[in-house]
C-alpha atoms as a PDB file:
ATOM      1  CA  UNK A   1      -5.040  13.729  -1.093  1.00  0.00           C
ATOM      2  CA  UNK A   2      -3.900  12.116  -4.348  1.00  0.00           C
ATOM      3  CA  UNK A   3      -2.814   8.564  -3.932  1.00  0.00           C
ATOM      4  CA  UNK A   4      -0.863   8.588  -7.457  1.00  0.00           C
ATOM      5  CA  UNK A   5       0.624  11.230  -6.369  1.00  0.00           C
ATOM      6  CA  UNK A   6       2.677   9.447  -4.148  1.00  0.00           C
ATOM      7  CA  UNK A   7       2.087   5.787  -5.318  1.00  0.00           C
ATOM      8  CA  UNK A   8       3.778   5.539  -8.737  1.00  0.00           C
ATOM      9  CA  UNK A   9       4.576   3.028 -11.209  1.00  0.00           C
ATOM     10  CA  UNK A  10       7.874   2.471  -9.412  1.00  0.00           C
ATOM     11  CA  UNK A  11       6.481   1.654  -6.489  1.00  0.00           C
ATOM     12  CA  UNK A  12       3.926  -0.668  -7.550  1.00  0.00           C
ATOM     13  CA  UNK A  13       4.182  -4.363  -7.837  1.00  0.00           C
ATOM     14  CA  UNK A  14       1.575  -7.143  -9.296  1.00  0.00           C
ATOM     15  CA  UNK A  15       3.583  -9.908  -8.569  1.00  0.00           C
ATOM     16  CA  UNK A  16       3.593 -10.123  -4.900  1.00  0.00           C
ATOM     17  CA  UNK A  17       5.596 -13.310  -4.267  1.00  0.00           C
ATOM     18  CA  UNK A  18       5.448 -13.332  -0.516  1.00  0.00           C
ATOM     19  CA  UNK A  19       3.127 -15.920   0.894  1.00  0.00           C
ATOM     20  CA  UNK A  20       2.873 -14.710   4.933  1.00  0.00           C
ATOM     21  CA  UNK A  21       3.019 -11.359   6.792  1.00  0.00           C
ATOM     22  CA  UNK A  22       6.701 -11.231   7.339  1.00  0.00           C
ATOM     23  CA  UNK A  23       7.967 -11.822   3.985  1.00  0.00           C
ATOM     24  CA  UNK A  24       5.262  -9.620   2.685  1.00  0.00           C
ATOM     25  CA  UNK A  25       6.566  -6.737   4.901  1.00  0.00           C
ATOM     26  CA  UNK A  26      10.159  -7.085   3.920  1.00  0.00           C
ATOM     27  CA  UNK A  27       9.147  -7.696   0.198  1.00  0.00           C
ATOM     28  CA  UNK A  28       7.277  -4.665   0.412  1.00  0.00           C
ATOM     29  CA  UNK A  29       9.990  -2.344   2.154  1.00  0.00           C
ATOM     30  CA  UNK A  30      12.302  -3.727  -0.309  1.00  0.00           C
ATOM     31  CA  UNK A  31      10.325  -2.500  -3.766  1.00  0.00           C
ATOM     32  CA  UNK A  32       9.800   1.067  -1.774  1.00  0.00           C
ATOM     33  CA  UNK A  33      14.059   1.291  -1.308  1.00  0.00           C
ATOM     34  CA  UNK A  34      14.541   0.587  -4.660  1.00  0.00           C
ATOM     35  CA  UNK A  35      11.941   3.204  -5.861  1.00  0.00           C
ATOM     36  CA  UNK A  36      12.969   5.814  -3.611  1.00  0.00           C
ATOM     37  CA  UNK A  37      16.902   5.238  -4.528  1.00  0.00           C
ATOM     38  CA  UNK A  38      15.358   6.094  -8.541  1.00  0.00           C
ATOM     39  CA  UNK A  39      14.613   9.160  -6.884  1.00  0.00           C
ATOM     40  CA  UNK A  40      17.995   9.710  -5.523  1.00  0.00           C
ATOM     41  CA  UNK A  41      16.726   8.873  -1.989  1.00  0.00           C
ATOM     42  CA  UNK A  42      18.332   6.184   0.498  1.00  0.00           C
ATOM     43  CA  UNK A  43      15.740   5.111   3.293  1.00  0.00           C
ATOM     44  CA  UNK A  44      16.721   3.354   6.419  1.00  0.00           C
ATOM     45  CA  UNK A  45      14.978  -0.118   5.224  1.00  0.00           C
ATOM     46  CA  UNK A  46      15.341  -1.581   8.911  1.00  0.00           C
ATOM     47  CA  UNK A  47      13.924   1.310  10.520  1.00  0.00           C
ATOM     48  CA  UNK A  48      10.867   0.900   8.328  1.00  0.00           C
ATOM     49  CA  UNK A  49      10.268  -2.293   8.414  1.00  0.00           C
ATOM     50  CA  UNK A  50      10.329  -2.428  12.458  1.00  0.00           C
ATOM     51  CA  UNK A  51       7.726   0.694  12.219  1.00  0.00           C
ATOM     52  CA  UNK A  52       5.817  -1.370   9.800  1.00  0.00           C
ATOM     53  CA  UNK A  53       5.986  -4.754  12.344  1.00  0.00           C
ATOM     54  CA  UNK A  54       5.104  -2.947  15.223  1.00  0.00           C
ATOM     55  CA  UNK A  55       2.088  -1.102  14.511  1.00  0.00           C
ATOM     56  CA  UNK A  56       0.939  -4.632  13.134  1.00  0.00           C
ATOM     57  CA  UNK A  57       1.626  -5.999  16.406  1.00  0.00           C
ATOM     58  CA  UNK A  58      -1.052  -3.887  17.874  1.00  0.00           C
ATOM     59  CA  UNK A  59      -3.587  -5.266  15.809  1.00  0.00           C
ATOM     60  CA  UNK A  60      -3.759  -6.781  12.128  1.00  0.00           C
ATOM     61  CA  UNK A  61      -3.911  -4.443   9.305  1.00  0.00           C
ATOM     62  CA  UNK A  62      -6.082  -6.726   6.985  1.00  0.00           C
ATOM     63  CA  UNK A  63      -9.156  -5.008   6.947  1.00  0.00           C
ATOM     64  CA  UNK A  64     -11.370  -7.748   5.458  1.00  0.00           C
ATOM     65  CA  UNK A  65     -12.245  -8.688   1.528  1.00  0.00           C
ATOM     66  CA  UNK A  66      -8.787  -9.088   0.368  1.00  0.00           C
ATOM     67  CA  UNK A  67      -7.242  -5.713   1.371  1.00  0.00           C
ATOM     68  CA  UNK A  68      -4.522  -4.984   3.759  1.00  0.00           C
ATOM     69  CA  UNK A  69      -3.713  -1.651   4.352  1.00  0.00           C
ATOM     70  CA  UNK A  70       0.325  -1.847   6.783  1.00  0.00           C
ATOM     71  CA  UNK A  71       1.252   1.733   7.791  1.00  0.00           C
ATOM     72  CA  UNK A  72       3.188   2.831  10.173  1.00  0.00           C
ATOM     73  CA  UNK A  73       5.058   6.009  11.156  1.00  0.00           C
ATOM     74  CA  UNK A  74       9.108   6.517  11.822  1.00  0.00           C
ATOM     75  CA  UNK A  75      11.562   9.286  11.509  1.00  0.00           C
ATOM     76  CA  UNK A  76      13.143   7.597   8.493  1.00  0.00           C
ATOM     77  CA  UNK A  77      11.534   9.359   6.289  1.00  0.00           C
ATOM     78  CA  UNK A  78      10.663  12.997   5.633  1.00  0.00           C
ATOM     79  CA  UNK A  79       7.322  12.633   3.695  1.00  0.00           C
ATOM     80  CA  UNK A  80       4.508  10.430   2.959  1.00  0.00           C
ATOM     81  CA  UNK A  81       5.486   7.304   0.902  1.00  0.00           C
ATOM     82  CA  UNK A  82       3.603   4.006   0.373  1.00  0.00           C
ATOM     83  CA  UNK A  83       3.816   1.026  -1.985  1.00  0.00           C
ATOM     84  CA  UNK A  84       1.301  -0.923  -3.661  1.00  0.00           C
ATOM     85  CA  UNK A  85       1.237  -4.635  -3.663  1.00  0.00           C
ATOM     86  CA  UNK A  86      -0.665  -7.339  -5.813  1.00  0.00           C
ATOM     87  CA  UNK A  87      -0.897 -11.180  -5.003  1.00  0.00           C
ATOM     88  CA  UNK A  88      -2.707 -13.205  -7.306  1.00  0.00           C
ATOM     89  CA  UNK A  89      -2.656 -16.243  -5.443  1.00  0.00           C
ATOM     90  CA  UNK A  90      -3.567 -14.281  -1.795  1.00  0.00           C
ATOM     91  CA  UNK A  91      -1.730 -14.254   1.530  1.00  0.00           C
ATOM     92  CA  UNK A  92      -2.567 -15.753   4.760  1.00  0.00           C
ATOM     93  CA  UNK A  93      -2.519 -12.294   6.553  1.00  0.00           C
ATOM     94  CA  UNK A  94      -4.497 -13.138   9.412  1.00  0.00           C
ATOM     95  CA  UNK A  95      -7.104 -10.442   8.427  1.00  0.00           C
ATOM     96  CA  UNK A  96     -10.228  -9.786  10.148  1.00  0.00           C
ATOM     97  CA  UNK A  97     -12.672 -11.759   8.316  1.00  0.00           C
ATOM     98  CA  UNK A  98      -9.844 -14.728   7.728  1.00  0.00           C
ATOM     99  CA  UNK A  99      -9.311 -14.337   4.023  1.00  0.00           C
ATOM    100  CA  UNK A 100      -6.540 -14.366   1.874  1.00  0.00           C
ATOM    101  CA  UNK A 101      -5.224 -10.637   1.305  1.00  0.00           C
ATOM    102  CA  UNK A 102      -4.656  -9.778  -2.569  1.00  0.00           C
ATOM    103  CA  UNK A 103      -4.082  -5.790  -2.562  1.00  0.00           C
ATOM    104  CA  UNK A 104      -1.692  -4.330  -0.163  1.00  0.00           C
ATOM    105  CA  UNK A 105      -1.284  -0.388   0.312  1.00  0.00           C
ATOM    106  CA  UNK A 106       1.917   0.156   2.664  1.00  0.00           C
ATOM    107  CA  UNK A 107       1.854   3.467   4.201  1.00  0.00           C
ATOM    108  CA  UNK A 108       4.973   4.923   5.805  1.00  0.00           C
ATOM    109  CA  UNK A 109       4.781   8.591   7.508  1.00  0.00           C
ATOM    110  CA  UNK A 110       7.078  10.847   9.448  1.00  0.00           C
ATOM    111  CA  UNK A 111       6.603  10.398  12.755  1.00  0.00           C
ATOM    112  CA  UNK A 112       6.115  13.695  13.321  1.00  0.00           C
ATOM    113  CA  UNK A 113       3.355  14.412  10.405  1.00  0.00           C
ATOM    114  CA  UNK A 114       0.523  11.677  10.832  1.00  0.00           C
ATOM    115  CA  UNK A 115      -2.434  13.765   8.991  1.00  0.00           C
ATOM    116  CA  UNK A 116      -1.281  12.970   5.393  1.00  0.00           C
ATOM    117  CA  UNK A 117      -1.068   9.658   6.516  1.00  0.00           C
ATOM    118  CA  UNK A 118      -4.796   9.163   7.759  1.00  0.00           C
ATOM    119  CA  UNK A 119      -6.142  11.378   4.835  1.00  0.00           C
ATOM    120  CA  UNK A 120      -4.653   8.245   2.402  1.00  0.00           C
ATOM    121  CA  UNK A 121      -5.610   5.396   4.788  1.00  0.00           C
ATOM    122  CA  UNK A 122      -9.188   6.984   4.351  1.00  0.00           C
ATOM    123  CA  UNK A 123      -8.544   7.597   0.245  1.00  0.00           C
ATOM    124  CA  UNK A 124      -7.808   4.013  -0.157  1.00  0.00           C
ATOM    125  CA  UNK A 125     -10.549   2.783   1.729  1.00  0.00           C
ATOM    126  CA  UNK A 126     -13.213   4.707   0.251  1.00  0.00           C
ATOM    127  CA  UNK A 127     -11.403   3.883  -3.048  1.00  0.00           C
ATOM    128  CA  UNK A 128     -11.692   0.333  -3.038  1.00  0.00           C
ATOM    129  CA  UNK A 129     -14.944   0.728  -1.817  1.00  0.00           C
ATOM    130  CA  UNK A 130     -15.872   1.444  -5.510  1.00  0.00           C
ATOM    131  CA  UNK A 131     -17.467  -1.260  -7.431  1.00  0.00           C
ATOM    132  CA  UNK A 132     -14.860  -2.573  -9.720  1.00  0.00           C
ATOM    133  CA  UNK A 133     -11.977  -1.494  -8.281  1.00  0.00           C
ATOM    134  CA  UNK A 134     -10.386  -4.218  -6.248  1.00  0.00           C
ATOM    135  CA  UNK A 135     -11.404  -6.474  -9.472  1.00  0.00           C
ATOM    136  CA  UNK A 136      -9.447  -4.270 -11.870  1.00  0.00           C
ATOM    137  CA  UNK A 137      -6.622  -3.813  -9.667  1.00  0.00           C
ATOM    138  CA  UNK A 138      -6.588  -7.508  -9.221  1.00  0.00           C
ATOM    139  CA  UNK A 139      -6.526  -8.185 -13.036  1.00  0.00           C
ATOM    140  CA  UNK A 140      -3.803  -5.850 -13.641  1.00  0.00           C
ATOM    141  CA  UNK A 141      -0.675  -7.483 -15.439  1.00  0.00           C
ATOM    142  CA  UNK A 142       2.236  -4.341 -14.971  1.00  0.00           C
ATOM    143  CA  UNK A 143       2.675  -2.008 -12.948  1.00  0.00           C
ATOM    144  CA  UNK A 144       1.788   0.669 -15.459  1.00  0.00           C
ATOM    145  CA  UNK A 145      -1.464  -0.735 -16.026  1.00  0.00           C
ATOM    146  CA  UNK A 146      -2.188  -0.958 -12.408  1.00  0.00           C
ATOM    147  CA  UNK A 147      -1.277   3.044 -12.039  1.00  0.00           C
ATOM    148  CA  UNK A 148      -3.512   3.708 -14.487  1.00  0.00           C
ATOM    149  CA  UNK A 149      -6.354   1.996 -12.849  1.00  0.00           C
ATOM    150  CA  UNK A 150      -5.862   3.491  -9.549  1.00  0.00           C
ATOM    151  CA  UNK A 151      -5.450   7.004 -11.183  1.00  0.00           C
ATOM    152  CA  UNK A 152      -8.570   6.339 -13.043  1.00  0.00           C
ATOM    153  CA  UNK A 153     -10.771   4.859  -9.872  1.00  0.00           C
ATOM    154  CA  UNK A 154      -9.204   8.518  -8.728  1.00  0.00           C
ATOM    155  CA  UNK A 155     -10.616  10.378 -11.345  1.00  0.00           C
ATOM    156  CA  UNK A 156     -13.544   8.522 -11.067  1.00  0.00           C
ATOM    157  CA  UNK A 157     -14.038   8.887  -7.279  1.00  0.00           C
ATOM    158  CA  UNK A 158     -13.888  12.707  -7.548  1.00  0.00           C
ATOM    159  CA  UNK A 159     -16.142  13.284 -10.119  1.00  0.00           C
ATOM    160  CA  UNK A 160     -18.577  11.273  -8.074  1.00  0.00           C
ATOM    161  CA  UNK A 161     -17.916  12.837  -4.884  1.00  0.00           C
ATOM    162  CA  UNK A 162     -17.596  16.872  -6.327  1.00  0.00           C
END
């Protein structure tokens, strides 16, 4: 499982403007439409988001020390896509330690596929688990650069883990 793979520069933002949950979510949904119509792909942005605000529902997403990691699953779309957000300032995400979030991975699967899905919820984690990396990814000022840092940490993580 290769996270730039499937989370690339156009779907990548480090200038989350969102300041709660909600407008986070939609923000979010919004950057992966527009990335997904550069690929000649329209997504049902409603559908998604509703997948996105229900599994939060069940319990918050913010996994503690300024990562959030919003997935859900619906039939609206046919692979595994996901979006990567960056807030400089934080959101109040109601996470479980009470922090602001700053990184955001947004996972969306088909509902009938959920593997992929779990394999890059687990990626992430153990990605930003790596000293440095939620730092860089923080300090990243494009898109492009932030792409590079994840594919790097990537890189990085594999050679250490081989």
């Amino acid at each position: 499982m290769i996270i730039t793979d499937f989370i690339t520069e156009e779907f990548i933002t480090t200038s989350v403007q969102s300041e709660d949950k909600d407008e986070l979510f939609a923000e979010l949904v919004e950057l992966l439409s527009r990335g997904m119509h550069t690929r000649h792909t329209d997504i049902d942005s409603e559908t998604i988001l509703s997948a996105i605000t229900e599994r939060e529902e069940k319990m918050s997403t913010g996994i503690g020390h300024g990562v959030a990691m919003p997935h859900g699953k619906t039939d609206a779309v046919n692979d595994l896509c996901g979006v990567l957000g960056i807030s400089k300032r934080g959101i109040d995400y109601e996470a479980l330690d009470g922090e602001p979030v700053h990184i955001i991975f947004m996972l969306i699967a088909p509902s009938s596929s959920p593997g992929p899905h779990i394999k890059a919820l687990q990626r992430i984690a153990s990605l930003l688990k790596t000293p440095g990396c939620f730092d860089k990814l923080c300090d990243a000022r494009s898109a492009s650069e932030a792409w590079q840092i994840l594919r790097d940490e990537e890189d990085r993580f594999d050679d250490d883990h081989d």
